[in-house]
N, C-alpha and C. Protein backbone atom coordinates (compact mmCIF):
# COMPACT_ATOMS: atom_id res chain seq x y z
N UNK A 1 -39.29 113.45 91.63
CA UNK A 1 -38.06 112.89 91.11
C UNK A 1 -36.85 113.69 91.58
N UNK A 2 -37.38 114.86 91.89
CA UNK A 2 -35.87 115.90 92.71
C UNK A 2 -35.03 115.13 93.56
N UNK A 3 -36.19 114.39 94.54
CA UNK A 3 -35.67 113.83 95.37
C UNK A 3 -34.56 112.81 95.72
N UNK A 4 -34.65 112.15 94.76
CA UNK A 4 -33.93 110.98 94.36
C UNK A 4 -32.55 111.51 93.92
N UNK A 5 -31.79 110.75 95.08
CA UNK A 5 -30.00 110.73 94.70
C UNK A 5 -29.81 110.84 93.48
N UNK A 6 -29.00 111.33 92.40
CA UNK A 6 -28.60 110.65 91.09
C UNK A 6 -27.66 109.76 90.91
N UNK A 7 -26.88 109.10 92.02
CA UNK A 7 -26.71 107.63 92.28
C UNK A 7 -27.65 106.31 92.21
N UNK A 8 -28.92 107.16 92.49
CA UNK A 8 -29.96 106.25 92.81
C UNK A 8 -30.41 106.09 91.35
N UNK A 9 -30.59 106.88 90.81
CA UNK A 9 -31.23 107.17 88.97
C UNK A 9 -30.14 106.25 88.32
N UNK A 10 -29.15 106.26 88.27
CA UNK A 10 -28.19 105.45 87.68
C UNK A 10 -28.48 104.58 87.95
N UNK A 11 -28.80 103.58 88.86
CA UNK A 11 -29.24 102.54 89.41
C UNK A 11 -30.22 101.63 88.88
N UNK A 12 -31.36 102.90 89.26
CA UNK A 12 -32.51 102.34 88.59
C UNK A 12 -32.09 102.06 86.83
N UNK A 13 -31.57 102.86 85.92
CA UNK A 13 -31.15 102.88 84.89
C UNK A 13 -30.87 101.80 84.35
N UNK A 14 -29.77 100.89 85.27
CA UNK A 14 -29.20 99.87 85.10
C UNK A 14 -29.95 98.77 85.23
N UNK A 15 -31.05 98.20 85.85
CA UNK A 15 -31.67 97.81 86.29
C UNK A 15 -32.99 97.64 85.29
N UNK A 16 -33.18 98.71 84.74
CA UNK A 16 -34.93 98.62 84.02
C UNK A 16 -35.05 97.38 82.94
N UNK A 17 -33.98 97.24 82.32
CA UNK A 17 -34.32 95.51 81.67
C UNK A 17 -33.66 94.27 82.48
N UNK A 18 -33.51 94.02 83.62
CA UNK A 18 -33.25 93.30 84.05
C UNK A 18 -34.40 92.21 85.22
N UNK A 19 -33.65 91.20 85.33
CA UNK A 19 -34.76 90.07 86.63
C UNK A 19 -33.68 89.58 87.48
N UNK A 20 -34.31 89.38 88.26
CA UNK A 20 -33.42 88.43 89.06
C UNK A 20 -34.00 86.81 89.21
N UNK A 21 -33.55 85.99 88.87
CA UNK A 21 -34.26 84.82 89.21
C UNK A 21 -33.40 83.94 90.14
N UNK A 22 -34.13 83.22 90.95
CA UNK A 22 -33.34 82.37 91.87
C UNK A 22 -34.40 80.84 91.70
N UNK A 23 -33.30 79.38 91.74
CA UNK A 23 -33.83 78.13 91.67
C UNK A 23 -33.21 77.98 92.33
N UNK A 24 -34.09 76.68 93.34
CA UNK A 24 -33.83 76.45 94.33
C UNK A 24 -34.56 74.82 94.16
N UNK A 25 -33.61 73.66 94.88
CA UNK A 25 -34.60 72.52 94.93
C UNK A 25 -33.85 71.20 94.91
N UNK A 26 -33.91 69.57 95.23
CA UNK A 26 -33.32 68.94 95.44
C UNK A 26 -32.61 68.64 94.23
N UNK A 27 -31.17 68.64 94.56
CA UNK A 27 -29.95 68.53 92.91
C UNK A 27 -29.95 67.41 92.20
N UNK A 28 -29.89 68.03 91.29
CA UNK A 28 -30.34 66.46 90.31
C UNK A 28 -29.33 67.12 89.00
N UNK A 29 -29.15 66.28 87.93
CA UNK A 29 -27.97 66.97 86.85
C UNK A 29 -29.29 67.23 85.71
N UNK A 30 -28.56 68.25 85.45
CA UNK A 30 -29.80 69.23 84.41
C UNK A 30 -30.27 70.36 84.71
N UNK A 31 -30.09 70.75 86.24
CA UNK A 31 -30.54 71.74 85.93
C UNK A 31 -30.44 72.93 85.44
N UNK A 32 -29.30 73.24 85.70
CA UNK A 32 -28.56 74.80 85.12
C UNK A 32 -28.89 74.59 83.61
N UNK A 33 -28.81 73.35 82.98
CA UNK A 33 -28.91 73.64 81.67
C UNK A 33 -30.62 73.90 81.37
N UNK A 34 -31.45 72.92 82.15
CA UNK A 34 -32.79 73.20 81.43
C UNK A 34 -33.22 75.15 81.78
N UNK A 35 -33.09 75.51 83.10
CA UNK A 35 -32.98 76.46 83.65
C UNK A 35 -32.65 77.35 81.93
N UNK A 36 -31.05 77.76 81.96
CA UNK A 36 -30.20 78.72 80.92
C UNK A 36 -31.03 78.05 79.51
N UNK A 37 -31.17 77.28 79.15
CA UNK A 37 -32.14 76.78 77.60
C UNK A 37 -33.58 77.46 77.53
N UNK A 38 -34.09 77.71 78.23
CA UNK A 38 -35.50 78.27 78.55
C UNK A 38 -35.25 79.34 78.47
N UNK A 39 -34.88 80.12 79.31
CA UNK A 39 -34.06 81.89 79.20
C UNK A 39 -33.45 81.74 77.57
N UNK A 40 -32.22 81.12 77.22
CA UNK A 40 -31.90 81.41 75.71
C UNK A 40 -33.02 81.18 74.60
N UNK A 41 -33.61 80.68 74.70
CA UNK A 41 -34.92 80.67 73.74
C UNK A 41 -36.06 81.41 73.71
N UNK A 42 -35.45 82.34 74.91
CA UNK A 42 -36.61 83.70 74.88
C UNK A 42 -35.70 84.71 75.00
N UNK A 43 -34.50 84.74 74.38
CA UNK A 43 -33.85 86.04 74.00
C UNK A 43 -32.68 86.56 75.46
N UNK A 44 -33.03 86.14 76.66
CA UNK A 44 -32.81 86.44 77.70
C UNK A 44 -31.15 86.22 78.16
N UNK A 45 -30.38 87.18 78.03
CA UNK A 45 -28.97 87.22 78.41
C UNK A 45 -28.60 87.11 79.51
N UNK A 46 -27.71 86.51 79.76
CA UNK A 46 -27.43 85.75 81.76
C UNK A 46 -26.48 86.49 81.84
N UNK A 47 -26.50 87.64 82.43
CA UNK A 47 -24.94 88.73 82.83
C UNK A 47 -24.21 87.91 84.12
N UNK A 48 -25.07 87.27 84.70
CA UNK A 48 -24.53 86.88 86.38
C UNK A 48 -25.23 85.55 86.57
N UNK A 49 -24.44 84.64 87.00
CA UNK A 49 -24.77 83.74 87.75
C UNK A 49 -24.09 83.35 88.74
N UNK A 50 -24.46 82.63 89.92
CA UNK A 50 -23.83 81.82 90.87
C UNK A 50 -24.83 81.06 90.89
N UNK A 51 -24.04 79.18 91.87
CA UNK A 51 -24.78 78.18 92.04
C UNK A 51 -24.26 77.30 93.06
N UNK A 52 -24.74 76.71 93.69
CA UNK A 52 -24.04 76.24 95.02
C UNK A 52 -24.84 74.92 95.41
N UNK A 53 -24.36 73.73 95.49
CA UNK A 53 -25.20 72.67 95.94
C UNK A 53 -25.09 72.61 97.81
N UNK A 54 -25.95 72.45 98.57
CA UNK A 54 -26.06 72.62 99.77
C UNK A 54 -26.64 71.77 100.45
N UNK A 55 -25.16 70.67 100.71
CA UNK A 55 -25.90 69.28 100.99
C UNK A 55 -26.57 68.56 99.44
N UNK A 56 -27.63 68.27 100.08
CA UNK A 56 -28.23 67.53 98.42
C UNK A 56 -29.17 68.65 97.78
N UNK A 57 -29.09 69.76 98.53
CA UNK A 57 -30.26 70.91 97.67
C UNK A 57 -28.77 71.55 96.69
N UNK A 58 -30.12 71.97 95.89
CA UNK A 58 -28.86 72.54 94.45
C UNK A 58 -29.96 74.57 94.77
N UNK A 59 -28.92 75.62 94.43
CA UNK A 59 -29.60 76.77 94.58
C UNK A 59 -28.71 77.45 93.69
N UNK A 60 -29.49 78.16 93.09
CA UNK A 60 -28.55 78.94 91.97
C UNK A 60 -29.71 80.73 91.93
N UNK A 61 -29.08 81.35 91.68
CA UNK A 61 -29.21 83.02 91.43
C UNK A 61 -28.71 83.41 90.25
N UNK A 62 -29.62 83.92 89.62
CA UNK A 62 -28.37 84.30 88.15
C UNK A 62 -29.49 86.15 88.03
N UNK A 63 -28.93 86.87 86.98
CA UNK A 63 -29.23 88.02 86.96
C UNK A 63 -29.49 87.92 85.36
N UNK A 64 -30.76 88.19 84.74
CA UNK A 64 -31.00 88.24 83.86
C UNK A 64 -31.17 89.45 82.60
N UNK A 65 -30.67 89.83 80.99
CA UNK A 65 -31.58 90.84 80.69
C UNK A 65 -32.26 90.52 79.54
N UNK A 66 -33.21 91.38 79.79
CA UNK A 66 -34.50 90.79 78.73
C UNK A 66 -34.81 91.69 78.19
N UNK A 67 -33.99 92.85 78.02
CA UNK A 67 -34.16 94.15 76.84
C UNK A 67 -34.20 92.83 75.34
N UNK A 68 -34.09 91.94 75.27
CA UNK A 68 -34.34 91.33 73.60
C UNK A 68 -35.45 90.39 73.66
N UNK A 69 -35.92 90.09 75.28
CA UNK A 69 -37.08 89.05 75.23
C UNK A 69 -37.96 89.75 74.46
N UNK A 70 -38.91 88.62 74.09
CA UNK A 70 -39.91 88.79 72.55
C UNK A 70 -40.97 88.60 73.84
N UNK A 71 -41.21 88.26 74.81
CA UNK A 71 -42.60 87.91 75.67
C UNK A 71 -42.20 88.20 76.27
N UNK A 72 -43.69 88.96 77.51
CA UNK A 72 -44.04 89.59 78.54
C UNK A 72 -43.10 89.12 79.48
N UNK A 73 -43.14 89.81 80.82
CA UNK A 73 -42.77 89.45 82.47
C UNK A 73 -43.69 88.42 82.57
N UNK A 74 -44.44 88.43 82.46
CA UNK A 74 -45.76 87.12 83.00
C UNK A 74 -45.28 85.86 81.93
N UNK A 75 -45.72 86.19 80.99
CA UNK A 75 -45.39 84.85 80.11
C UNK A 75 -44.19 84.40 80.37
N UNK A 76 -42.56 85.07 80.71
CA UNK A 76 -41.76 84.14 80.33
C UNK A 76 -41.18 84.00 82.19
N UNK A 77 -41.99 84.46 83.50
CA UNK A 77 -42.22 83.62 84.75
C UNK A 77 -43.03 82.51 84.33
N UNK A 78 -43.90 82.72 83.62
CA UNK A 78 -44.81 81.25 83.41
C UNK A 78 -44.09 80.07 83.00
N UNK A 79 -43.33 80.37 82.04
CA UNK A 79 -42.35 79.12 81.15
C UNK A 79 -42.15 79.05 81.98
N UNK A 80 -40.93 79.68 83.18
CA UNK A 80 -39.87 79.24 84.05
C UNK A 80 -40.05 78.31 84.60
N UNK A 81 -41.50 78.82 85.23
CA UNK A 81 -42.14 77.94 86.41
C UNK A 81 -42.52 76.43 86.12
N UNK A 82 -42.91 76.62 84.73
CA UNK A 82 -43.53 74.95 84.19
C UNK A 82 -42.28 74.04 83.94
N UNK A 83 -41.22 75.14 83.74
CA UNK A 83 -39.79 74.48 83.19
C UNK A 83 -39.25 73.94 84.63
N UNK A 84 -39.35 74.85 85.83
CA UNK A 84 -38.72 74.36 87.31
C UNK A 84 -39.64 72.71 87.52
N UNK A 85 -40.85 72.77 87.32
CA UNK A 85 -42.15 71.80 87.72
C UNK A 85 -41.62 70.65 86.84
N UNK A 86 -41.41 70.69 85.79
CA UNK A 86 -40.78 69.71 84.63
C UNK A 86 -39.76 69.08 85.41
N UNK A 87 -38.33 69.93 85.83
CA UNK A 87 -37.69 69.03 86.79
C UNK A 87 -37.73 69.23 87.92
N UNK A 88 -38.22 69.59 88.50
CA UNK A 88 -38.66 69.35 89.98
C UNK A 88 -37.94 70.25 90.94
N UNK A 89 -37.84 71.20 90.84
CA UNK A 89 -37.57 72.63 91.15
C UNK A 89 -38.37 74.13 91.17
N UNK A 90 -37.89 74.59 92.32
CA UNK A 90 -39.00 75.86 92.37
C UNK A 90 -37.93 77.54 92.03
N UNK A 91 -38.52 77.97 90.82
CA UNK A 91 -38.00 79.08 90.28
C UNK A 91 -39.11 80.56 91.02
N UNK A 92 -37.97 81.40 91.39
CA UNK A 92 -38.73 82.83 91.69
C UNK A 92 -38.10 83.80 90.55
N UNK A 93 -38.73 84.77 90.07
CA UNK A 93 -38.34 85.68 89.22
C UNK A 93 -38.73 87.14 89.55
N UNK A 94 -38.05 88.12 89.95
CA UNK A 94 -38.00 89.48 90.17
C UNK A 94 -37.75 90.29 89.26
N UNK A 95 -38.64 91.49 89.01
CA UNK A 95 -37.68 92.41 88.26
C UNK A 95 -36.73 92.78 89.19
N UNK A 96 -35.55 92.88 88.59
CA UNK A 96 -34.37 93.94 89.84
C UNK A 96 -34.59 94.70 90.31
N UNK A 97 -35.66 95.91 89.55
CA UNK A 97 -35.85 96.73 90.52
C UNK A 97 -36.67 96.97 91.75
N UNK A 98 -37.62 95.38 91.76
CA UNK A 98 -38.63 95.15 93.07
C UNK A 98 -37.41 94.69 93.67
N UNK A 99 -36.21 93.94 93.43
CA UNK A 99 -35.65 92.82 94.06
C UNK A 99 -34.79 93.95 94.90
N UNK A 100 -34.20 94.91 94.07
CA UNK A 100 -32.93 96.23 94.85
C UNK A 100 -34.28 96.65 95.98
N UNK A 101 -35.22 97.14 95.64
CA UNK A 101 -36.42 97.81 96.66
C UNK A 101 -36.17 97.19 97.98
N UNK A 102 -36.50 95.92 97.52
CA UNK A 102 -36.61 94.57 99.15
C UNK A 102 -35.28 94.48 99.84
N UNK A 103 -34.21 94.57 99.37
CA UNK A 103 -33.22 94.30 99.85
C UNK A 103 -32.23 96.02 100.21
N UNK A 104 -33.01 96.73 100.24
CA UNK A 104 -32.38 98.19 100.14
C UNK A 104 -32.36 98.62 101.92
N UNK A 105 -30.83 98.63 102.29
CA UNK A 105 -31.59 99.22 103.72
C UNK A 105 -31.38 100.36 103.85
């Protein structure tokens, strides 16, 4: 742990209750809401979002925290996913700190 910047510790800090989720999929009206209704019913606070329709695809990124979710990382990717499948959209969910890892150059 010496090793590590203490820029970098702050980081991680910020990060340990957080996800990143990104939907992605042909736009249809509903989704941001079914999307944000699923997250609010599992405690899950939306600090960040953006959303952008692209052409007829709809893609949205939002930054999640789940220091108050009541269920696991697994269980509440699972909802997401049945919730994206429900309307016809494909949800990915990261913790931030795999998501900062991948994208760190």
């Amino acid at each position: 742990m010496d090793d590590i910047p203490f820029h970098e510790l702050e980081e991680e800090s910020t990060t340990e209750n957080k996800v990143v989720i990104t939907v992605v999929g042909k736009d249809r009206i509903g989704i941001i809401a079914a999307i944000t209704s699923c997250l609010a019913e599992r405690q899950v606070n939306i600090e960040d979002i953006t959303q952008k329709i692209l052409g007829e695809y709809f893609t949205m990124i939002l930054v999640g925290d789940i220091s108050q979710c009541p269920v696991s990382l697994a269980e509440l990717h699972r909802d997401l996913n049945h919730k994206g499948e429900e309307i016809g959209v494909k949800v990915y969910m990261q913790h931030a700190s795999i998501f900062r890892a991948m994208h760190r150059i």
